[in-house]
C-alpha atoms as a PDB file:
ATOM      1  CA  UNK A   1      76.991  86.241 113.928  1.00  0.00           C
ATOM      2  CA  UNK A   2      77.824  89.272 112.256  1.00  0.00           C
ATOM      3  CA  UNK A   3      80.835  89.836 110.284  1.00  0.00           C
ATOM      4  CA  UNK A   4      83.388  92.199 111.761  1.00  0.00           C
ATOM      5  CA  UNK A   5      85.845  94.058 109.420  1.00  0.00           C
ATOM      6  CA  UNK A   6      88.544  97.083 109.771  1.00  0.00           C
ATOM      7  CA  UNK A   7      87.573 100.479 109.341  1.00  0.00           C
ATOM      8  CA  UNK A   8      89.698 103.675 109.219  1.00  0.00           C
ATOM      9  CA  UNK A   9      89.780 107.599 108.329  1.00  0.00           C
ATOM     10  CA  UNK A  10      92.032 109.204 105.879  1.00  0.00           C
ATOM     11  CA  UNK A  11      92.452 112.534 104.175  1.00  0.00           C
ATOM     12  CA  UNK A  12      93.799 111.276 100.950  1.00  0.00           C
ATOM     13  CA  UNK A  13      95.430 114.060  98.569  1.00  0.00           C
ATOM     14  CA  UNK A  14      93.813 114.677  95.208  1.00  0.00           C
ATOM     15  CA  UNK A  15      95.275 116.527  92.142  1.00  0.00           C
ATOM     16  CA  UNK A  16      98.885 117.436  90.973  1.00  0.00           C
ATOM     17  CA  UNK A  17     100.832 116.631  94.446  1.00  0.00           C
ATOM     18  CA  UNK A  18      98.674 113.222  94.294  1.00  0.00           C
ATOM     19  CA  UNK A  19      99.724 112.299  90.976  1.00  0.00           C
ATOM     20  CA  UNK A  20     103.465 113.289  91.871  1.00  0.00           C
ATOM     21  CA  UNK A  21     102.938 110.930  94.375  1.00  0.00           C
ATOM     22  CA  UNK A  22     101.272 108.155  92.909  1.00  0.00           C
ATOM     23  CA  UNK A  23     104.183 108.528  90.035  1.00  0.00           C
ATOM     24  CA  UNK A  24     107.073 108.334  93.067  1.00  0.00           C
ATOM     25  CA  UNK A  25     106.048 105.024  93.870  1.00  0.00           C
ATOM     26  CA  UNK A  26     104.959 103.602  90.723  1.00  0.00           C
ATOM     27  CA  UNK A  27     108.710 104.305  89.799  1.00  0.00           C
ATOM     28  CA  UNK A  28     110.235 103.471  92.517  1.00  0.00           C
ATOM     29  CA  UNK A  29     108.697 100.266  93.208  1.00  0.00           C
ATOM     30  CA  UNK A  30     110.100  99.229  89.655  1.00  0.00           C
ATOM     31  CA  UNK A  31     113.226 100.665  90.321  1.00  0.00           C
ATOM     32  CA  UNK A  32     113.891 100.110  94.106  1.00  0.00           C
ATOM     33  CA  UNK A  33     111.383  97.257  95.094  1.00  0.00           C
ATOM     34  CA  UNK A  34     108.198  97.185  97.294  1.00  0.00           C
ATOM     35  CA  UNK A  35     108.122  99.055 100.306  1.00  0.00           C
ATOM     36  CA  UNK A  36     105.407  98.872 103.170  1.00  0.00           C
ATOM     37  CA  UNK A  37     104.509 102.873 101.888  1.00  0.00           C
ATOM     38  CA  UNK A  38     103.419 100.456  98.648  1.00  0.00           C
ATOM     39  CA  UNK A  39     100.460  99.004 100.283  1.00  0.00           C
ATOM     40  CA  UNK A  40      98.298 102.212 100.345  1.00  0.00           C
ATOM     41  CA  UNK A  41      97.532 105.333  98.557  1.00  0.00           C
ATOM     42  CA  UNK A  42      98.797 108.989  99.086  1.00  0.00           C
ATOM     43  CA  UNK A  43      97.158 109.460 102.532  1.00  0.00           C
ATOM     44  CA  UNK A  44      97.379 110.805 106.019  1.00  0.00           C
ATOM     45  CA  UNK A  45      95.539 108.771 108.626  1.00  0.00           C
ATOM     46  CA  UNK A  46      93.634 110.597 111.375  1.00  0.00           C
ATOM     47  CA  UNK A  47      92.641 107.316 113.072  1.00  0.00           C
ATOM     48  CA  UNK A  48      94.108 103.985 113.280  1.00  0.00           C
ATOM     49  CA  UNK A  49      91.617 100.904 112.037  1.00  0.00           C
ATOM     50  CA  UNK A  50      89.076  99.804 114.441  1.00  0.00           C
ATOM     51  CA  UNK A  51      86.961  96.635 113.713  1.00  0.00           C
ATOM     52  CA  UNK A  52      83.164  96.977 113.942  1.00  0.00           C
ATOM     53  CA  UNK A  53      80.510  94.980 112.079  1.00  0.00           C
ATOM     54  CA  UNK A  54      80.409  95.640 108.199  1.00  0.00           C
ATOM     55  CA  UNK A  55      76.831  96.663 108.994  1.00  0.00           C
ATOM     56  CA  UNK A  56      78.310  99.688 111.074  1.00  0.00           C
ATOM     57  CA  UNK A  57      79.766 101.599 107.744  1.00  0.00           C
ATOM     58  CA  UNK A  58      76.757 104.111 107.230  1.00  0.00           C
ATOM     59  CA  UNK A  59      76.820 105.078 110.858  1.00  0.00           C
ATOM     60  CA  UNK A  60      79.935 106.206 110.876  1.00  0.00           C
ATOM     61  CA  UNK A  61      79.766 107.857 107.375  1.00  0.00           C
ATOM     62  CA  UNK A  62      76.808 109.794 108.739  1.00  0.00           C
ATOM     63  CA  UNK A  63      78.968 110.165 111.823  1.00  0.00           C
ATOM     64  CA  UNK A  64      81.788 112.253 109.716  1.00  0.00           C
ATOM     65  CA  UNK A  65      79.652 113.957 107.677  1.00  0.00           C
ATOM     66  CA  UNK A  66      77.969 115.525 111.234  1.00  0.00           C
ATOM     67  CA  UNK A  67      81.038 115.979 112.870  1.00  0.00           C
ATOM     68  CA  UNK A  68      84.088 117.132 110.697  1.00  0.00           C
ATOM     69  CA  UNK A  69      81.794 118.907 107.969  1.00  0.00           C
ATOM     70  CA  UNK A  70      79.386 120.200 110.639  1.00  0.00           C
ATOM     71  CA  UNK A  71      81.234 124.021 110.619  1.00  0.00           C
ATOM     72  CA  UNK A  72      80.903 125.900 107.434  1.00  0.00           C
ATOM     73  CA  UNK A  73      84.953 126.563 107.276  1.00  0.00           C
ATOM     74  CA  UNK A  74      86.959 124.401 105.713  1.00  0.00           C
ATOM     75  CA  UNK A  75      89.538 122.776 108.035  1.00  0.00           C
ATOM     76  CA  UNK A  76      92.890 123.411 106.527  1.00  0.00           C
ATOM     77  CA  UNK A  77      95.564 121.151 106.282  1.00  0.00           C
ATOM     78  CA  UNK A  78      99.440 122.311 105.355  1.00  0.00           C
ATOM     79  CA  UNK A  79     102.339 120.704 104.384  1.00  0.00           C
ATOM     80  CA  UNK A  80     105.260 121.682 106.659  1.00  0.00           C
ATOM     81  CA  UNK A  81     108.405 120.001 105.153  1.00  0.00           C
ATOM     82  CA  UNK A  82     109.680 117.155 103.497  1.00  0.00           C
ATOM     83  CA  UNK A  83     112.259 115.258 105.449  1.00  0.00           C
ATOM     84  CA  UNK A  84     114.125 112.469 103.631  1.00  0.00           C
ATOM     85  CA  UNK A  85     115.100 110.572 106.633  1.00  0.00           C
ATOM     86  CA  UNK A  86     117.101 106.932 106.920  1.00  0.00           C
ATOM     87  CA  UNK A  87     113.999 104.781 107.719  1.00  0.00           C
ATOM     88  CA  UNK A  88     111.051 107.456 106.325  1.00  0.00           C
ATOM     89  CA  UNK A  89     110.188 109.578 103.729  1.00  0.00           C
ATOM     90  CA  UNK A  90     107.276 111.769 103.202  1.00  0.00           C
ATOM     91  CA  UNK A  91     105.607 115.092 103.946  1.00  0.00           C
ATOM     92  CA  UNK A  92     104.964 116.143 107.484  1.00  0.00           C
ATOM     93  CA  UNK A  93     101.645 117.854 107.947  1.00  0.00           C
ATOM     94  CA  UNK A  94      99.968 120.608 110.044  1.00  0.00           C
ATOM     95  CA  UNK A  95      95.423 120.074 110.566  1.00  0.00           C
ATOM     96  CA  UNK A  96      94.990 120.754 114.181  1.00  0.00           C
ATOM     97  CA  UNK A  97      91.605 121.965 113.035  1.00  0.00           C
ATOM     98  CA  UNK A  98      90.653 118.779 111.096  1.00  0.00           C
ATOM     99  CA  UNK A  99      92.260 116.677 114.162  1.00  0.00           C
ATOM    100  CA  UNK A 100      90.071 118.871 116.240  1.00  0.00           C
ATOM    101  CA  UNK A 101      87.129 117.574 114.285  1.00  0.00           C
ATOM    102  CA  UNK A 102      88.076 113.749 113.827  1.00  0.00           C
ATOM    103  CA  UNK A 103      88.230 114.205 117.551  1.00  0.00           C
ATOM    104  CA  UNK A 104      84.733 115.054 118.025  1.00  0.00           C
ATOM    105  CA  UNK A 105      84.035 112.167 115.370  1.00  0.00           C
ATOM    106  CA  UNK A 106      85.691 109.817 117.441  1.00  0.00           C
ATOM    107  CA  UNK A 107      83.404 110.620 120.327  1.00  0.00           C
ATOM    108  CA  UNK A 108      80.242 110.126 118.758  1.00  0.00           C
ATOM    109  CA  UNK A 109      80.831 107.295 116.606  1.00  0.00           C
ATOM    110  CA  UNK A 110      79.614 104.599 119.263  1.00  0.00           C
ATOM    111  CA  UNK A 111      78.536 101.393 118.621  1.00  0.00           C
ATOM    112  CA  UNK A 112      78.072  98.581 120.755  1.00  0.00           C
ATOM    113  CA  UNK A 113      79.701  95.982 118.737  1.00  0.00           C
ATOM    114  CA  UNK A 114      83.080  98.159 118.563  1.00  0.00           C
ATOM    115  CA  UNK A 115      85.235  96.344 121.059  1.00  0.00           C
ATOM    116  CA  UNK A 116      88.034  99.492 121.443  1.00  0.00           C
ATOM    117  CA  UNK A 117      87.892 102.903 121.092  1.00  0.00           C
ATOM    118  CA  UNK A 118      88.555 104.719 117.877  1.00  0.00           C
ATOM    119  CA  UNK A 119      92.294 105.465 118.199  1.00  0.00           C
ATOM    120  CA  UNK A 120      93.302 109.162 116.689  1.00  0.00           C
ATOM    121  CA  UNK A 121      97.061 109.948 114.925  1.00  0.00           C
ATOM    122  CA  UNK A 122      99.019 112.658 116.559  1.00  0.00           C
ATOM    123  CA  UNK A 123     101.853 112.942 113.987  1.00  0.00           C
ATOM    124  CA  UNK A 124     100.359 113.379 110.990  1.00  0.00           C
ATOM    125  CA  UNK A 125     101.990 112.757 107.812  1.00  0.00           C
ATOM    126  CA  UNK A 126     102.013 111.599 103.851  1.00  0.00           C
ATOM    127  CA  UNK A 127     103.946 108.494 103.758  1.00  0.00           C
ATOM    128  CA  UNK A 128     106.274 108.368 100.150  1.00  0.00           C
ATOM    129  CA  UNK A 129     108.673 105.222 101.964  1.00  0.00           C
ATOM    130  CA  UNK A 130     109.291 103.423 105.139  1.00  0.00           C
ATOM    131  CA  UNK A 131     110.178 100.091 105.931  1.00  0.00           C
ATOM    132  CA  UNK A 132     112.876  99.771 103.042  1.00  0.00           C
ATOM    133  CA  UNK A 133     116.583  98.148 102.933  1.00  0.00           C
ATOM    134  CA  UNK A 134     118.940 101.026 104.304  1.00  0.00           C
ATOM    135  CA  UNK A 135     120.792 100.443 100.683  1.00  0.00           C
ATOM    136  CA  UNK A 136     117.726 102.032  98.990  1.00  0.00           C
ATOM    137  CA  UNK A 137     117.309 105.164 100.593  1.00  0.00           C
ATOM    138  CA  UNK A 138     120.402 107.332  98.439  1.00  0.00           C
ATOM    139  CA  UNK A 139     117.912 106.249  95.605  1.00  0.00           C
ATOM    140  CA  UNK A 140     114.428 106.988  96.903  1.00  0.00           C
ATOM    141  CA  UNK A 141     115.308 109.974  98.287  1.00  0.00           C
ATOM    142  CA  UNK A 142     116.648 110.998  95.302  1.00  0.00           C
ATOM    143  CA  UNK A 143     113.615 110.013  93.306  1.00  0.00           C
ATOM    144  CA  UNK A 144     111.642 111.395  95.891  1.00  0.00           C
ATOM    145  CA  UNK A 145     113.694 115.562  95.871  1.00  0.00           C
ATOM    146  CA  UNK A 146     113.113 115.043  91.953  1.00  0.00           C
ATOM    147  CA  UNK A 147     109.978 113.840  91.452  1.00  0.00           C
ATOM    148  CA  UNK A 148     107.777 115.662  94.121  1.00  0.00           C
ATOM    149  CA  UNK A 149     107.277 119.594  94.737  1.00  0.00           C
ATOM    150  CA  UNK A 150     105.885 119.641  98.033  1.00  0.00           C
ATOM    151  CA  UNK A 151     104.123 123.334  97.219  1.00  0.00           C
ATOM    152  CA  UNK A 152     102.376 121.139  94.029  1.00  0.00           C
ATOM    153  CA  UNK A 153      98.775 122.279  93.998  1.00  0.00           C
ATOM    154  CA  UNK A 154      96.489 119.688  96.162  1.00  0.00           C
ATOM    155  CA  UNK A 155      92.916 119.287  97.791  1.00  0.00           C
ATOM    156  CA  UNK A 156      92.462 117.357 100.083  1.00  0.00           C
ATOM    157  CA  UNK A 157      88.894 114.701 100.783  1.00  0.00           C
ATOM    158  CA  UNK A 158      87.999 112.963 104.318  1.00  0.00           C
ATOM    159  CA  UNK A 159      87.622 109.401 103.213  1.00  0.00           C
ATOM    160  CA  UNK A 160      85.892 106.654 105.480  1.00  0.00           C
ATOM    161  CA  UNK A 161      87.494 103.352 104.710  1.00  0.00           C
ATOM    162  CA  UNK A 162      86.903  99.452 105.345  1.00  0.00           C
ATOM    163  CA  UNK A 163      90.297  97.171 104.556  1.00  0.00           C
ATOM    164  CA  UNK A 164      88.088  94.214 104.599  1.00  0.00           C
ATOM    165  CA  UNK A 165      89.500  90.152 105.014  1.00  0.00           C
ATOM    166  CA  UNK A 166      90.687  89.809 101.544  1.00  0.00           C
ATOM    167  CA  UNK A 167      92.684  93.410 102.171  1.00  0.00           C
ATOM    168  CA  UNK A 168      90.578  95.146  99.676  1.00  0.00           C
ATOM    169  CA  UNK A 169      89.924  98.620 100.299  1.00  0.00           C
ATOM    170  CA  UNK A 170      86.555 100.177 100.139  1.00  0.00           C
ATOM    171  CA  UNK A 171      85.782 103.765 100.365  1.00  0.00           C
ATOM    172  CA  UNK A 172      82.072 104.165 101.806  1.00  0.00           C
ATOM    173  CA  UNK A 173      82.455 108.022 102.609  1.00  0.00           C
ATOM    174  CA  UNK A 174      84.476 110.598 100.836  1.00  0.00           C
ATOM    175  CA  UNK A 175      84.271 114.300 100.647  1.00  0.00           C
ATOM    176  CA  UNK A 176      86.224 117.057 100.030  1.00  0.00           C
ATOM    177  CA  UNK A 177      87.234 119.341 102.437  1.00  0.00           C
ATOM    178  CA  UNK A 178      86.906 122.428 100.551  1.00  0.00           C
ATOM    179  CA  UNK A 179      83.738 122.260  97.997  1.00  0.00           C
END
């Protein structure tokens, strides 16, 4: 029987905004504690995981590659605020092009051993904390207003993902969005 795994679709942030980020919760997890935001890197997700046979992860890279790179402009993605909430922080973030294009992903992607359909995010977002003890948010959001400019240079790549059973994460597709 084949071996099924979880796959998923990011845009992960690369350059100085990534490093502000990846600094935010390197400090703060040794100042505050582990959050859930802890458990991935700087990212927005444009799908939720689906589970499809391990086999199934060139497909779908070849998938992406023909749908969200298929029009010569770049899809832009941009960074509309920074809310410090009680139970969130993070950047919210404007790509209705991009989701346009993960869209048409989603619909040719098929494979017959994918029991659901590929799931896509509507509120998309950069996640710095969430699922913290209400006494730590003064201090992460302070950390947070200090540490990251939200107008920090960044490019952004459309990563294909598999979180496999020993929660590793493998990247078997990345590109950038803007060559």
């Amino acid at each position: 029987m084949p071996e099924t795994t979880r796959f998923i679709v990011y845009a992960c942030p690369r350059g100085p905004l990534h490093d502000q980020i990846e600094a935010y919760y390197e400090r703060t997890l040794n100042e505050v504690g582990r959050n859930l935001a802890h458990d991935y890197m700087p990212h927005i997700s444009l799908t939720g995981f689906f589970r499809d046979d391990v086999s199934a992860a060139p497909h779908y890279a070849a998938t992406l590659e023909e749908t969200v790179f298929a029009e010569p402009e770049p899809a832009a993605v941009r960074i509309t605020g920074m809310p410090l909430l009680p139970d969130w922080l993070g950047l919210t973030i404007e790509a209705e092009e991009l989701r346009r294009r993960v869209a048409a992903f989603a619909t040719h992607a098929t494979s017959p051993a994918r029991p659901e359909a590929i799931r896509l995010k509507d509120n998309l977002h950069v996640s710095f904390a969430y699922g913290f003890p209400p006494d730590s948010q003064e201090t992460l959001a302070r950390l947070a207003a200090q540490m990251i400019d939200a107008s920090a240079p960044v490019a952004w790549d459309v990563r294909f993902y598999e979180r496999n059973h020993a929660n590793e994460w493998l990247c078997h597709y990345s590109r950038p969005l803007v060559d």
